[in-house]
Protein backbone atom coordinates (compact mmCIF):
# COMPACT_ATOMS: atom_id res chain seq x y z
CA UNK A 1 60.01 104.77 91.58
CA UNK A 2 58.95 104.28 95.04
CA UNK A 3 60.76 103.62 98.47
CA UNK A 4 59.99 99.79 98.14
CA UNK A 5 60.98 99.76 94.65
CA UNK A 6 64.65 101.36 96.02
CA UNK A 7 65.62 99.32 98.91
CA UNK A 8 63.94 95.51 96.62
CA UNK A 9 66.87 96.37 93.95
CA UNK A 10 65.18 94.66 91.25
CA UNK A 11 65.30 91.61 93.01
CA UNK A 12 69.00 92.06 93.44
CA UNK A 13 68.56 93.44 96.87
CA UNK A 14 69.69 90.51 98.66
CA UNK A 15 73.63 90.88 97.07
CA UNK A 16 73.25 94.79 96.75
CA UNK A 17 72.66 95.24 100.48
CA UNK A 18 75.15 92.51 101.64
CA UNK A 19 77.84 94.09 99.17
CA UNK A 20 77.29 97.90 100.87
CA UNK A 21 77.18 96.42 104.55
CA UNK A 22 80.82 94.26 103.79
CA UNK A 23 82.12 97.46 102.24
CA UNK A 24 81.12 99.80 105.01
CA UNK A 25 82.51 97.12 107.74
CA UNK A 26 86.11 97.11 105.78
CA UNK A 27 85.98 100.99 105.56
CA UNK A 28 85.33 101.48 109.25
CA UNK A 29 87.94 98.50 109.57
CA UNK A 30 90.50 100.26 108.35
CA UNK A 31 89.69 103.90 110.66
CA UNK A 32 89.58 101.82 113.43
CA UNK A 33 92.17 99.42 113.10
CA UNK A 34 94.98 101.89 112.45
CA UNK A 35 94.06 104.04 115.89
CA UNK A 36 94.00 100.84 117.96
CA UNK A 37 97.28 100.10 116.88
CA UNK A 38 98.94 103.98 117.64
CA UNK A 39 97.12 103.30 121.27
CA UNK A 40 98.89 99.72 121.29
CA UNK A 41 102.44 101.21 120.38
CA UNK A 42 102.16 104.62 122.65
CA UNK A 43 101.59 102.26 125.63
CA UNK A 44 104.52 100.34 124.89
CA UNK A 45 106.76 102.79 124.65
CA UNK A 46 105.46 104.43 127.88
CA UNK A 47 106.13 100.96 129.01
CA UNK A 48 109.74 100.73 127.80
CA UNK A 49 110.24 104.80 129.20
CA UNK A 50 109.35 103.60 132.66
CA UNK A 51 111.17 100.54 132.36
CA UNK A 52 114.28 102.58 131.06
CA UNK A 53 114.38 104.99 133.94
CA UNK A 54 113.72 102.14 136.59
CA UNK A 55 116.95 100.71 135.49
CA UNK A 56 119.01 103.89 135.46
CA UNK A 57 117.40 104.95 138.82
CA UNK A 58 119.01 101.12 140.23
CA UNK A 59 122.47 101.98 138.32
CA UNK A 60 122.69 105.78 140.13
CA UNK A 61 121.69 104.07 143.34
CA UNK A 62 125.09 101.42 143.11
């Protein structure tokens, strides 16, 4: 079997190739998706912490 032989499938490579592009997207998918959301969450706490200590700083101040 040659090189050409590999990546033409049989004729199937149409549906092979297609199949192990979809299946790489969804794996990186679900690396990247899970990170974006820690990044997403860590900001809003940090948001809510500053928000949280703006208040108290404007209750110690009355």
């Amino acid at each position: 079997m040659n090189w050409t032989e590999f990546f033409h499938m049989g004729g199937y490579a149409f549906e092979v190739w297609v199949s192990w592009g979809l299946t790489g997207a969804v794996l990186l998918w679900f690396v990247i998706s899970p990170k974006l959301k820690h990044r997403q969450v860590i900001k809003s706490v940090h948001r809510q912490t500053l928000r949280e200590r703006r208040i108290s700083q404007s209750e110690d101040q009355l």
